[in-house]
N, C-alpha and C. Protein backbone atom coordinates (compact mmCIF):
# COMPACT_ATOMS: atom_id res chain seq x y z
N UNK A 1 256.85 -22.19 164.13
CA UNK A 1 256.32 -21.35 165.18
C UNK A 1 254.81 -21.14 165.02
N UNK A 2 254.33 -20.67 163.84
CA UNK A 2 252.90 -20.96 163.76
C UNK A 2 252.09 -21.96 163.94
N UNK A 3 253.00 -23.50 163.61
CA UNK A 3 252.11 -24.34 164.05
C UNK A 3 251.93 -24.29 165.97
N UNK A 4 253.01 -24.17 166.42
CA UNK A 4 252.91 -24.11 167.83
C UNK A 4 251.93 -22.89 168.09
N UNK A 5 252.12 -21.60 167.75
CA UNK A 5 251.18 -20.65 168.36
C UNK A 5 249.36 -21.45 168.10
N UNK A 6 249.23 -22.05 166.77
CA UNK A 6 248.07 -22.41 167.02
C UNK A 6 247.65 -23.74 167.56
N UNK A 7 248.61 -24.92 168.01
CA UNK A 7 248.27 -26.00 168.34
C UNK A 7 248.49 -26.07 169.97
N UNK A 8 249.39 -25.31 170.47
CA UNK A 8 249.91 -25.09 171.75
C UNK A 8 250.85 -26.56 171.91
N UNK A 9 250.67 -27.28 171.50
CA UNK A 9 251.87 -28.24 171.30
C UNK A 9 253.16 -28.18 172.07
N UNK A 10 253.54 -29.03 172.67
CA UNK A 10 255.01 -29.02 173.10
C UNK A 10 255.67 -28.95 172.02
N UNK A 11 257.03 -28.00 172.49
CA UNK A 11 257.94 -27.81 170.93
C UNK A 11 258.76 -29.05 170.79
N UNK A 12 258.75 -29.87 171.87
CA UNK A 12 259.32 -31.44 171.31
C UNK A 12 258.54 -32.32 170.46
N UNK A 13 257.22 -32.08 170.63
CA UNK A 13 256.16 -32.97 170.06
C UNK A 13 256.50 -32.79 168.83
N UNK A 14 256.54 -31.13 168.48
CA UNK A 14 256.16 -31.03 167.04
C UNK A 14 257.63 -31.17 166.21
N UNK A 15 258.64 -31.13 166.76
CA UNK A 15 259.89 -31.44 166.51
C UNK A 15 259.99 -32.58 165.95
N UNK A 16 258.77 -33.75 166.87
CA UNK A 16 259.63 -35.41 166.76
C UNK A 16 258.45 -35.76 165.95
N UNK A 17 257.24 -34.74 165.57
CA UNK A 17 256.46 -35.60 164.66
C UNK A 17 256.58 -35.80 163.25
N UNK A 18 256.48 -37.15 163.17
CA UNK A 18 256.59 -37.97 161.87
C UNK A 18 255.50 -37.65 160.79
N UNK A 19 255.71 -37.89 159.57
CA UNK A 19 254.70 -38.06 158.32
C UNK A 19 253.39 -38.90 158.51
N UNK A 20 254.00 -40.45 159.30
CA UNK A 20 253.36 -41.33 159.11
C UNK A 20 251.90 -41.08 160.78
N UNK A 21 251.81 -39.83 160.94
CA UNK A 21 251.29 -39.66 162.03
C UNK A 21 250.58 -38.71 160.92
N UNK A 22 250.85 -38.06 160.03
CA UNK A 22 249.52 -37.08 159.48
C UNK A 22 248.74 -37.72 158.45
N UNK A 23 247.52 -37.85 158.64
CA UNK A 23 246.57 -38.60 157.64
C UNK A 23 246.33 -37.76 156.67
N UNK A 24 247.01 -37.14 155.64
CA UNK A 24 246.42 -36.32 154.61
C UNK A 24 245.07 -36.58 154.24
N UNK A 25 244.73 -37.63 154.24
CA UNK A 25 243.11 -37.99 153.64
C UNK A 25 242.27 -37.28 154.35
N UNK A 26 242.58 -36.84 155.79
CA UNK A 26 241.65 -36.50 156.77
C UNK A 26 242.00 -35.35 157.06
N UNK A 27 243.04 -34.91 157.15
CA UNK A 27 243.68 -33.67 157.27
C UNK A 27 244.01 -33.80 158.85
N UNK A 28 244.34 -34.76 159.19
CA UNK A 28 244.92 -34.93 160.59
C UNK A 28 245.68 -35.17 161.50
N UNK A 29 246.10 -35.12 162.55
CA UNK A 29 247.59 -35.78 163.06
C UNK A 29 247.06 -36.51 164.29
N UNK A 30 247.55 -37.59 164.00
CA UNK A 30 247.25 -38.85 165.24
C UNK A 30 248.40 -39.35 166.10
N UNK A 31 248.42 -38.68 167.40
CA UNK A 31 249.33 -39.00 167.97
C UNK A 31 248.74 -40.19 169.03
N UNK A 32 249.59 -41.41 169.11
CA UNK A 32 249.63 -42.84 169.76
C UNK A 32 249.99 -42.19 171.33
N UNK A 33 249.15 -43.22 172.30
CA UNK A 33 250.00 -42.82 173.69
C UNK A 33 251.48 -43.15 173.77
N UNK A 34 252.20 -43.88 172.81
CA UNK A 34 253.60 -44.11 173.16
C UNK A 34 254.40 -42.74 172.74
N UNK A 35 253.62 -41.63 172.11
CA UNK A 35 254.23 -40.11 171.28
C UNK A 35 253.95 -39.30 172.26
N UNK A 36 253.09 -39.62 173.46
CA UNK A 36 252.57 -38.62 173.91
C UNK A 36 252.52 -38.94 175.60
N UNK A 37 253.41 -37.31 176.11
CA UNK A 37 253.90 -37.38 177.48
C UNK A 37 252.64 -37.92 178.55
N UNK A 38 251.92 -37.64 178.23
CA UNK A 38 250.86 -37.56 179.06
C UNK A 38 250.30 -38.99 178.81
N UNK A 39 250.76 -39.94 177.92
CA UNK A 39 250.28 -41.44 177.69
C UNK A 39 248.61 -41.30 177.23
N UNK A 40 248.28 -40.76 176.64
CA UNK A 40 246.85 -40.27 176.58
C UNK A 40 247.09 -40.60 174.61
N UNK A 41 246.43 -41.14 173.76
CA UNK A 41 246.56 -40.97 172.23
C UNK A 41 245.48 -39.38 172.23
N UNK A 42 246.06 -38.90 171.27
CA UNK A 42 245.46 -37.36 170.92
C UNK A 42 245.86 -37.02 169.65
N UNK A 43 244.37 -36.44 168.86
CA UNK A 43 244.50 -36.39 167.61
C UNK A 43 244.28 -34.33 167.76
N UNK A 44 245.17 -33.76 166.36
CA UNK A 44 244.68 -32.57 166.19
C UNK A 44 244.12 -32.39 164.62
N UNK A 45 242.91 -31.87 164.15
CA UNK A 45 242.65 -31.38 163.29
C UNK A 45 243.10 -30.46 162.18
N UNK A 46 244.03 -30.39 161.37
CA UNK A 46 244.27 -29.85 160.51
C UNK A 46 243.93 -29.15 160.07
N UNK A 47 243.50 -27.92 160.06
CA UNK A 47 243.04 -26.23 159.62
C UNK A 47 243.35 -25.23 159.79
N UNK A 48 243.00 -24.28 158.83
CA UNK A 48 242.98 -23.42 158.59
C UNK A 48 244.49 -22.85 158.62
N UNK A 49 245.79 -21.97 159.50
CA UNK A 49 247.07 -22.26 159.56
C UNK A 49 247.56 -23.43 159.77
N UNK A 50 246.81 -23.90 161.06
CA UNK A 50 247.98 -25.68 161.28
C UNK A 50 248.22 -26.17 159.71
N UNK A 51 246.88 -26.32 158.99
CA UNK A 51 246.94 -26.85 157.38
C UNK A 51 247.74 -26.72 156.77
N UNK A 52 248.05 -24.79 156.66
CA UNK A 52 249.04 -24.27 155.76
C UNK A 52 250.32 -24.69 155.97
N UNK A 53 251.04 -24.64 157.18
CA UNK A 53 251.70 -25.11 158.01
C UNK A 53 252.28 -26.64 156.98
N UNK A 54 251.47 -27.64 157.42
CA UNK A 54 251.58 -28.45 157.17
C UNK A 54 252.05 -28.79 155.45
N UNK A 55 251.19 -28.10 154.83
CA UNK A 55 251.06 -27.66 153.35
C UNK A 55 252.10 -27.38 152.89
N UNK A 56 252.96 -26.35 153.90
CA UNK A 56 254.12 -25.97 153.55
C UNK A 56 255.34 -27.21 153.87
N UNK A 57 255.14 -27.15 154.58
CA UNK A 57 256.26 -28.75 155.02
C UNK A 57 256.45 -29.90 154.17
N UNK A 58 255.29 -30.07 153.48
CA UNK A 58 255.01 -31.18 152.98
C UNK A 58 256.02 -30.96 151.13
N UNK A 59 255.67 -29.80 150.93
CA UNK A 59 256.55 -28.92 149.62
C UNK A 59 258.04 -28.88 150.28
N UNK A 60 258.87 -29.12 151.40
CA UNK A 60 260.17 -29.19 151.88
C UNK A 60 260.43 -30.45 152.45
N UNK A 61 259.59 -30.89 153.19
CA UNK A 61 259.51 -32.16 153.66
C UNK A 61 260.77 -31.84 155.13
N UNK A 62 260.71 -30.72 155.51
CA UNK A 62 262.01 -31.05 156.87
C UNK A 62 260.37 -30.36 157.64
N UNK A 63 261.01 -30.44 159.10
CA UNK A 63 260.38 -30.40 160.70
C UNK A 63 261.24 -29.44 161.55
N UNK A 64 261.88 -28.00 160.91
CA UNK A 64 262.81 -27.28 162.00
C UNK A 64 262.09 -26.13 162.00
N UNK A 65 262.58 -25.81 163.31
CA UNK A 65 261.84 -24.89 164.29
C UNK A 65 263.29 -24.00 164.97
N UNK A 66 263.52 -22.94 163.97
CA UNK A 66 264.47 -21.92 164.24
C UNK A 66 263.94 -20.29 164.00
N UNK A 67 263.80 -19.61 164.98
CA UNK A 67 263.65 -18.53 164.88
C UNK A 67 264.36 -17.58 166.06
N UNK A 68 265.05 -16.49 165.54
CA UNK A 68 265.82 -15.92 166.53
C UNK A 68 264.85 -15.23 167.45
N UNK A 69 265.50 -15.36 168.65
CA UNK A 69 264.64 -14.41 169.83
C UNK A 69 263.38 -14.94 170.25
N UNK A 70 262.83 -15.89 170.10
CA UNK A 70 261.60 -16.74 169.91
C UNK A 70 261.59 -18.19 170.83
N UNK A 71 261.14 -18.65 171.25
CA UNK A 71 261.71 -19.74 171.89
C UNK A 71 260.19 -20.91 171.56
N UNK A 72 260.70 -21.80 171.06
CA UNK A 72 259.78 -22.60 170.73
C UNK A 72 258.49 -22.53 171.64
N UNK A 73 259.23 -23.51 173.27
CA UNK A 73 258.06 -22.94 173.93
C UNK A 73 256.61 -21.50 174.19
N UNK A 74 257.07 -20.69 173.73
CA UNK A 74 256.90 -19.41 174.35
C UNK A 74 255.38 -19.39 173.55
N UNK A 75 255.35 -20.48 172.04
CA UNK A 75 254.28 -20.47 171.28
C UNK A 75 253.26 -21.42 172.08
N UNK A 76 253.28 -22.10 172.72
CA UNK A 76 252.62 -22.97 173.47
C UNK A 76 251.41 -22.26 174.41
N UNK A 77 252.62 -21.11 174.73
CA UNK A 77 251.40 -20.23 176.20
C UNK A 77 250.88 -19.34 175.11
N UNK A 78 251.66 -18.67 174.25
CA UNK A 78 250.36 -18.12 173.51
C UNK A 78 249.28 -18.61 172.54
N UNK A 79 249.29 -19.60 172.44
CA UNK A 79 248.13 -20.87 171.95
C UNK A 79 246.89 -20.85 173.08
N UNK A 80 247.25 -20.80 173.89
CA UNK A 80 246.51 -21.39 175.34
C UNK A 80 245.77 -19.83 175.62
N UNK A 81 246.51 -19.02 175.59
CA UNK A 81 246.23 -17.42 175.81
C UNK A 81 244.96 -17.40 174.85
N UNK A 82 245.30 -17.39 173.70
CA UNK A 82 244.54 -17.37 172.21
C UNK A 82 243.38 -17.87 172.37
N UNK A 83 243.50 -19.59 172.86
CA UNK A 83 242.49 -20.62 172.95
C UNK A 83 241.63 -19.57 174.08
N UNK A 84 241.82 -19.17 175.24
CA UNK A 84 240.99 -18.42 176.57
C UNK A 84 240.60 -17.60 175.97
N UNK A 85 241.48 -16.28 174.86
CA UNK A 85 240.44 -15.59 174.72
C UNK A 85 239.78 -15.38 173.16
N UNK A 86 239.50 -16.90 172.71
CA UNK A 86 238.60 -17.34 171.74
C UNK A 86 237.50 -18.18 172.59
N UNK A 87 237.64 -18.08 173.76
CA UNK A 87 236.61 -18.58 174.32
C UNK A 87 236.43 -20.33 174.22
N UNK A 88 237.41 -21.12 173.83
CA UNK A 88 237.74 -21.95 174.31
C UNK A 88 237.62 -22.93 175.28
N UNK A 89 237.31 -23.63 175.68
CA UNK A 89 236.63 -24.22 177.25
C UNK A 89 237.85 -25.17 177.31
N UNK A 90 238.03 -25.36 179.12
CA UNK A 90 239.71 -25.41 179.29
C UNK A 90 239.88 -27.15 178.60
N UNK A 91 238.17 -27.78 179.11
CA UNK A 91 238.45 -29.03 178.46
C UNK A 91 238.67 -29.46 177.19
N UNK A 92 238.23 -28.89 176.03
CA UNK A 92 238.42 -28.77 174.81
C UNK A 92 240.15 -28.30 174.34
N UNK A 93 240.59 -27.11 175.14
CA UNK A 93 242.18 -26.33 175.13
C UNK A 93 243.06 -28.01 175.39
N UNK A 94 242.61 -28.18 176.83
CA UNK A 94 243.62 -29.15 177.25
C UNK A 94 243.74 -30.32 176.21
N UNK A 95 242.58 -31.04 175.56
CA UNK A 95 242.68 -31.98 174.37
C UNK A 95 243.01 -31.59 173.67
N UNK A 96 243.40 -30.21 172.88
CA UNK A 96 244.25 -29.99 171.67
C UNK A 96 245.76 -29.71 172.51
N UNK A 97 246.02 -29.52 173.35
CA UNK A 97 247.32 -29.24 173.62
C UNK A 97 248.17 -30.00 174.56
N UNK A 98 247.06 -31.33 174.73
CA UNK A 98 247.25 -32.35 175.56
C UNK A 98 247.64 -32.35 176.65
N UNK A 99 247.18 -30.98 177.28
CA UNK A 99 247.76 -31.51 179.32
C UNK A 99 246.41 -32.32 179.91
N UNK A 100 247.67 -32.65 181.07
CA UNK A 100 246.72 -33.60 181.83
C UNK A 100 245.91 -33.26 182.69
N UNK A 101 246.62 -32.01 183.21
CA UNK A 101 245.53 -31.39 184.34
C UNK A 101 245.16 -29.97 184.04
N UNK A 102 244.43 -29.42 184.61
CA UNK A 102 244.09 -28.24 184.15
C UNK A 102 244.92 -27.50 185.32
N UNK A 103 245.95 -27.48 186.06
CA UNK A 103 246.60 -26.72 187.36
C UNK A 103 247.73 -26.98 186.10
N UNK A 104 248.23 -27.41 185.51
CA UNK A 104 249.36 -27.22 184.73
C UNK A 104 248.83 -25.85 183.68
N UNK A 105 247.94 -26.89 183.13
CA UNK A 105 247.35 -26.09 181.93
C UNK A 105 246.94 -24.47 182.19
N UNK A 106 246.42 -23.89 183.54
CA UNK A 106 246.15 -22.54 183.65
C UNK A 106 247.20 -21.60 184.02
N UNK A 107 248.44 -22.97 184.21
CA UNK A 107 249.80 -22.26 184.24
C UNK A 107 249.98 -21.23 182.99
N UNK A 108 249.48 -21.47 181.85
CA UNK A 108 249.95 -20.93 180.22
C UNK A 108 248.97 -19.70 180.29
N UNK A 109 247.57 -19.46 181.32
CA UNK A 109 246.67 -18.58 180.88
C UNK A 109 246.95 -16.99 181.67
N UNK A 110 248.08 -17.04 181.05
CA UNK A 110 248.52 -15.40 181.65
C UNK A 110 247.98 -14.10 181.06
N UNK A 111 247.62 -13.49 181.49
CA UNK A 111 246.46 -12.37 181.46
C UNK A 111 247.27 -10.95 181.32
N UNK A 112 247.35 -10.49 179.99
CA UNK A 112 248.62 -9.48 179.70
C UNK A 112 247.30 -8.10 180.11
N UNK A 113 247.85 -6.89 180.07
CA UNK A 113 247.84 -5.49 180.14
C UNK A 113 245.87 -4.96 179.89
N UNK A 114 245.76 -5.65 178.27
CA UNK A 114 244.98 -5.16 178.33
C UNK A 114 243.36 -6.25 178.28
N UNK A 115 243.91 -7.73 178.85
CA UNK A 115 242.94 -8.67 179.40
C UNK A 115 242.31 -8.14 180.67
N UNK A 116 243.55 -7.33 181.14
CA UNK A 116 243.24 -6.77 182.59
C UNK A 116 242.59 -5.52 182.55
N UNK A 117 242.32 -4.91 181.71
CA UNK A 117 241.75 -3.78 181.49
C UNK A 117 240.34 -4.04 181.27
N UNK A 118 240.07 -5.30 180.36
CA UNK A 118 238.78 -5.16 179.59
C UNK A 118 238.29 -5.78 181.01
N UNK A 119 238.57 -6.61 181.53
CA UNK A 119 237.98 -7.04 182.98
C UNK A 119 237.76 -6.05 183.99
N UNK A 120 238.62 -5.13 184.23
CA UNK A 120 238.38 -4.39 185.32
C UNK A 120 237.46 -3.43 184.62
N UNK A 121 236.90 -3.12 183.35
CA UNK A 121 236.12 -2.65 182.97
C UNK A 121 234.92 -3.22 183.00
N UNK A 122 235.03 -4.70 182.88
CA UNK A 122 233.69 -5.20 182.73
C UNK A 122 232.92 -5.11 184.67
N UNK A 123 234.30 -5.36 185.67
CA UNK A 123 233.77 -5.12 186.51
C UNK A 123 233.19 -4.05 187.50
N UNK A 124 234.42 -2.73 186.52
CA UNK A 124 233.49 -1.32 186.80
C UNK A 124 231.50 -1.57 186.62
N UNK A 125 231.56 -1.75 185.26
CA UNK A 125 230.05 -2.18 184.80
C UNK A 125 229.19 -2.14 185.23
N UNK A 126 229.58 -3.70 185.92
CA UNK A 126 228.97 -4.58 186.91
C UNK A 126 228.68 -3.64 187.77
N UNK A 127 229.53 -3.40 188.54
CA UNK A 127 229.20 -2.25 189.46
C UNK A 127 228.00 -0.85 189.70
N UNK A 128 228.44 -0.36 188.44
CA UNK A 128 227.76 0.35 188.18
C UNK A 128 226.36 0.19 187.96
N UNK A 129 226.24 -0.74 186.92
CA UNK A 129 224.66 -1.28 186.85
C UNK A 129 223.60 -1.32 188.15
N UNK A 130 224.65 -2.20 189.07
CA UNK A 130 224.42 -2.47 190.44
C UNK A 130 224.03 -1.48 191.26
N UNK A 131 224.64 -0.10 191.07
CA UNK A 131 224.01 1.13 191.58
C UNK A 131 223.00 1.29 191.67
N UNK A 132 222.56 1.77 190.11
CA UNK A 132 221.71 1.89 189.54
C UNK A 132 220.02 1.23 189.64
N UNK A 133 220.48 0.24 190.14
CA UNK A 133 219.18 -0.81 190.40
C UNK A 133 218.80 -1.00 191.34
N UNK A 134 219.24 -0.49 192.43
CA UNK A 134 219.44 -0.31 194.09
C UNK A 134 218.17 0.14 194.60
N UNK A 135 217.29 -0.53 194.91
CA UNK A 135 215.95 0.44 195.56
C UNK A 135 216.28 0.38 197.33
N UNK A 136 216.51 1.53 197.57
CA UNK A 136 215.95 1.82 199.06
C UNK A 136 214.64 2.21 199.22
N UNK A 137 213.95 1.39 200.26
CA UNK A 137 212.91 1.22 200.68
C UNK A 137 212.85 1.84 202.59
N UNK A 138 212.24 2.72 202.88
CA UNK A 138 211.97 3.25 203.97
C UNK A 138 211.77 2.78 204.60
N UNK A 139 212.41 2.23 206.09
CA UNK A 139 212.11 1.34 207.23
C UNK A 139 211.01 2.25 208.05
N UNK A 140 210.16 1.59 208.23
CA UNK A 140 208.84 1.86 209.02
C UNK A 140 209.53 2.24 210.67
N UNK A 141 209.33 3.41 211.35
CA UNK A 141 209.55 3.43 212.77
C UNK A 141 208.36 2.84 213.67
N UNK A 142 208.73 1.86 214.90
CA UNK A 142 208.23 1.21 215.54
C UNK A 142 207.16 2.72 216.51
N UNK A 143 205.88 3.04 216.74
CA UNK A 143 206.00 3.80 217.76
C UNK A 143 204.77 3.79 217.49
């Protein structure tokens, strides 16, 4: 589950990926277009959790993904969530999590409680500032 929350990964991908796809030397995973839905080859970088992740697997050597109440997928949109508000750029998100389009991909960027807060705050702000800076200027009468 952690690797999915941070790779956004399909939970089949990371299910069906093999050893011979992680380059330990590099700390990387190279997925071929024949691994990958989107026919696109896409590599992810190995760090920081994905690493540990990996680190840990490698000391068991299995690939299962069981957690109650949790649904593999569900780590995917919060990857993507994460990626938006780490500031992320959608083209960079979409190459680690390999969609093809970005109308799929902004499908995952759901905007919980208090995304919506800090926005409608930032656009109070805005607003406000906007007041504030307002010069009325006296229209001259014609006469």
């Amino acid at each position: 589950m952690r690797f999915l929350c941070n790779s956004a990964w399909r939970s089949g991908e990371a299910q069906e990926l093999e050893w011979d796809k992680v380059d330990l030397g590099d700390w990387i995973v190279r997925l071929s277009r024949n691994n990958e839905k989107t026919k696109h080859p896409r590599t992810l970088a190995l760090v920081g959790e994905i690493r540990e992740v990996i680190e840990n697997r490698i000391k068991v050597r299995r690939l299962e993904m069981k957690y109650d109440g949790i649904l593999p997928h569900d780590m995917r949109r919060s990857a993507i969530r994460n990626f938006r508000k780490a500031g992320v750029s959608e083209s960079d998100g979409m190459k680690i999590s390999g969609h093809k389009t970005n109308s799929v991909y902004k499908r995952y960027e759901i905007i919980d409680e208090e995304d919506q807060r800090r926005t409608i705050e930032k656009v109070q702000e805005h607003q406000r500032r906007e007041l504030e800076n307002l010069k009325v200027v006296p229209v001259k009468r014609a006469g």
